[in-house]
Protein backbone atom coordinates (compact mmCIF):
# COMPACT_ATOMS: atom_id res chain seq x y z
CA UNK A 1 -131.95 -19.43 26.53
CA UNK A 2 -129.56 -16.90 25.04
CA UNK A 3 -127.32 -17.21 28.06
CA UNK A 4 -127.10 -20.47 27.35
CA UNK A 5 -126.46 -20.30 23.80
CA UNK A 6 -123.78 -17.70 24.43
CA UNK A 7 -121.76 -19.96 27.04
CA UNK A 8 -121.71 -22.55 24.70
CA UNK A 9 -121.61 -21.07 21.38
CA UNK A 10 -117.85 -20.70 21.98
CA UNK A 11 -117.32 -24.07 21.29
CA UNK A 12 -119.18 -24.16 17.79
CA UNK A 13 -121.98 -22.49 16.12
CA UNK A 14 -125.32 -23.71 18.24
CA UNK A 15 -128.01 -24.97 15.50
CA UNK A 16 -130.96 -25.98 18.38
CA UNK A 17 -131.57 -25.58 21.80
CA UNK A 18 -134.85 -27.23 23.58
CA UNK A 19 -134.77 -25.25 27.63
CA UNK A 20 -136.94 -27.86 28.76
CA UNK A 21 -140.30 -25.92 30.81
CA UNK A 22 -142.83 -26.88 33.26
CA UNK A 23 -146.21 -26.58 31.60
CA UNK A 24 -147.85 -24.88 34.02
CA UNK A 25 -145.79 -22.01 34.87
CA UNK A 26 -143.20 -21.63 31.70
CA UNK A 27 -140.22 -21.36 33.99
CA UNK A 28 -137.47 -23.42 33.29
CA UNK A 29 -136.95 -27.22 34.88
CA UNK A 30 -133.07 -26.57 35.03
CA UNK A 31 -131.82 -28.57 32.18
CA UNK A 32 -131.98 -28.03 28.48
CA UNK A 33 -130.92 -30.08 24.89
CA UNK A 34 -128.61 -28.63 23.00
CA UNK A 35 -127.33 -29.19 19.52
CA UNK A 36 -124.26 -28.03 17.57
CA UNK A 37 -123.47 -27.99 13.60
CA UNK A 38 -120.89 -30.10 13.96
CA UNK A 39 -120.26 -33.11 16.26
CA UNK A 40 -116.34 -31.88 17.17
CA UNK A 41 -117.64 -29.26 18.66
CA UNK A 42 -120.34 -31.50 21.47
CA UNK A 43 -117.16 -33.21 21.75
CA UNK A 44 -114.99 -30.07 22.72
CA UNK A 45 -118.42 -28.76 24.79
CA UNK A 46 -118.70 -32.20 26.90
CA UNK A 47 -115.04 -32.34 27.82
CA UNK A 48 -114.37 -28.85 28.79
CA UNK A 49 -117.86 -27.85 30.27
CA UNK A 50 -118.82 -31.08 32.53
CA UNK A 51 -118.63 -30.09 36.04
CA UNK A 52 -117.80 -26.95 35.66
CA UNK A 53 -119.66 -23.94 37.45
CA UNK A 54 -121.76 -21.58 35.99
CA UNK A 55 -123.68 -18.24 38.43
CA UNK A 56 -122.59 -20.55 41.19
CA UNK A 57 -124.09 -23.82 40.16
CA UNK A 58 -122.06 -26.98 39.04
CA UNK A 59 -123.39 -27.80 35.76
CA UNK A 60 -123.33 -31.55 33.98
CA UNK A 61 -123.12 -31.75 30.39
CA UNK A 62 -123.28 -35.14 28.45
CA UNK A 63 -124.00 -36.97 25.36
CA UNK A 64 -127.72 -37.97 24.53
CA UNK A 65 -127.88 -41.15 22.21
CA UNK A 66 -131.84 -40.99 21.54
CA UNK A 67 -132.80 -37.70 21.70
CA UNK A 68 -136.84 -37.26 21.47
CA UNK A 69 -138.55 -33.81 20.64
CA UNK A 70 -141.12 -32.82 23.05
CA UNK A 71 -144.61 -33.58 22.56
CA UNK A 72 -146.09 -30.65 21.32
CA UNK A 73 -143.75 -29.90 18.44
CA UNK A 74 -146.55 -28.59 16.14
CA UNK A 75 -145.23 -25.34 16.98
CA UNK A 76 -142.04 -25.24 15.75
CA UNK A 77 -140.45 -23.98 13.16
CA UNK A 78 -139.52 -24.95 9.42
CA UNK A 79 -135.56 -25.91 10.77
CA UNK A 80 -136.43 -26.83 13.65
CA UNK A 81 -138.71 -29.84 12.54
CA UNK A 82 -136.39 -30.78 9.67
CA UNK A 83 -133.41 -31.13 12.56
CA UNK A 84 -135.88 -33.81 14.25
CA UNK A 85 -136.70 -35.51 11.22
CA UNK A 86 -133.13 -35.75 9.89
CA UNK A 87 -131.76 -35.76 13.51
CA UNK A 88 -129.45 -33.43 15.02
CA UNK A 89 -125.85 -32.73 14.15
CA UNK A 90 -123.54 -34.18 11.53
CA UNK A 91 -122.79 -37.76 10.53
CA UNK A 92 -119.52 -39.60 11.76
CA UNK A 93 -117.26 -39.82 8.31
CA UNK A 94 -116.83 -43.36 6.81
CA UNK A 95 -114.37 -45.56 8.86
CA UNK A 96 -110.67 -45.93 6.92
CA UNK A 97 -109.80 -49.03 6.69
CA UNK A 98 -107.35 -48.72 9.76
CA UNK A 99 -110.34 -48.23 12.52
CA UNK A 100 -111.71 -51.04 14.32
CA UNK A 101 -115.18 -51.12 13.44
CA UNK A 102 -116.58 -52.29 9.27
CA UNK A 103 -117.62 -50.30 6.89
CA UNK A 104 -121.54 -51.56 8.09
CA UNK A 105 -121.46 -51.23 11.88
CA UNK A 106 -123.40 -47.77 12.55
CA UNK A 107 -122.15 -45.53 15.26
CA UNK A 108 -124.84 -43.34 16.79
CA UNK A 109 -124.54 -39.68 16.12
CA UNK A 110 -124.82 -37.91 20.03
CA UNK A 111 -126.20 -34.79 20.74
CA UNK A 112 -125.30 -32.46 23.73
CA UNK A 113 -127.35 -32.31 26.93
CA UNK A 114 -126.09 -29.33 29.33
CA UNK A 115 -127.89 -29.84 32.32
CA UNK A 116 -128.27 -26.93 34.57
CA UNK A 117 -128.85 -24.40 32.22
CA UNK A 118 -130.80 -21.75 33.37
C-alpha cells in the first residue's frame, strides 16, 4: 500500500487508497482504488501511468465512474467514511458559458483505478 501511494503520490497528494484483498488469506488480488484531492491530478495519473511498467509488470490505470466501498466498511475510519458518503475527489467547476454542455447537465466526478498495484 505505501508503495503504491508513493508511485503515485507524485502526481498529487493521495487522500484514499482501497488495495483490494482476498478474504481468506489478506494478500492482495493485484488491483487497488485510488483517490486523489484533486481531480487534475487522476487526470495527470491516468495519462502518464497507463501501461506503463512497474517491478516488471505492465500496469493499467483508468477512471472509475461508480465507485462502491467494499462491504465491510464498518471498520473504517472517520475520513474514510465521510469520502464515501460525500464521494471521492473534487467537483468539476461550473461550465462558462463557452463549453458545450448547460449549466444543469451533471458530469460525473471519476476516481482513479491503478490496476496492478501490488
Amino acid at each position: 500500500e505505501g508503495d503504491v501511494i508513493c508511485v503515485f503520490s507524485q502526481y498529487g497528494e493521495v487522500v484514499n487508497i482501497n488495495l483490494v484483498r482476498d478474504k481468506k488469506t489478506g494478500k492482495s488480488k493485484g488491483f487497488c482504488f485510488l483517490c486523489y484531492e484533486d481531480q487534475r491530478s487522476t487526470i495527470l495519473a491516468v495519462d502518464n501511468f497507463n501501461g506503463i511498467k512497474i517491478k516488471g509488470r505492465t500496469i493499467r490505470v483508468d477512471h472509475v465512474a461508480n465507485y462502491r466501498p467494499p462491504k465491510d466498511s464498518d471498520d473504517l475510519d472517520d475520513i474514510t467514511k465521510a469520502l464515501h458518503a460525500k464521494g471521492c475527489g473534487v467537483k468539476t467547476p461550473p461550465h462558462s458559458s463557452s463549453d458545450s454542455l448547460s449549466e444543469d447537465d451533471d458530469v460525473p466526478v471519476k476516481k482513479q483505478k491503478g490496476e496492478g498495484c501490488s
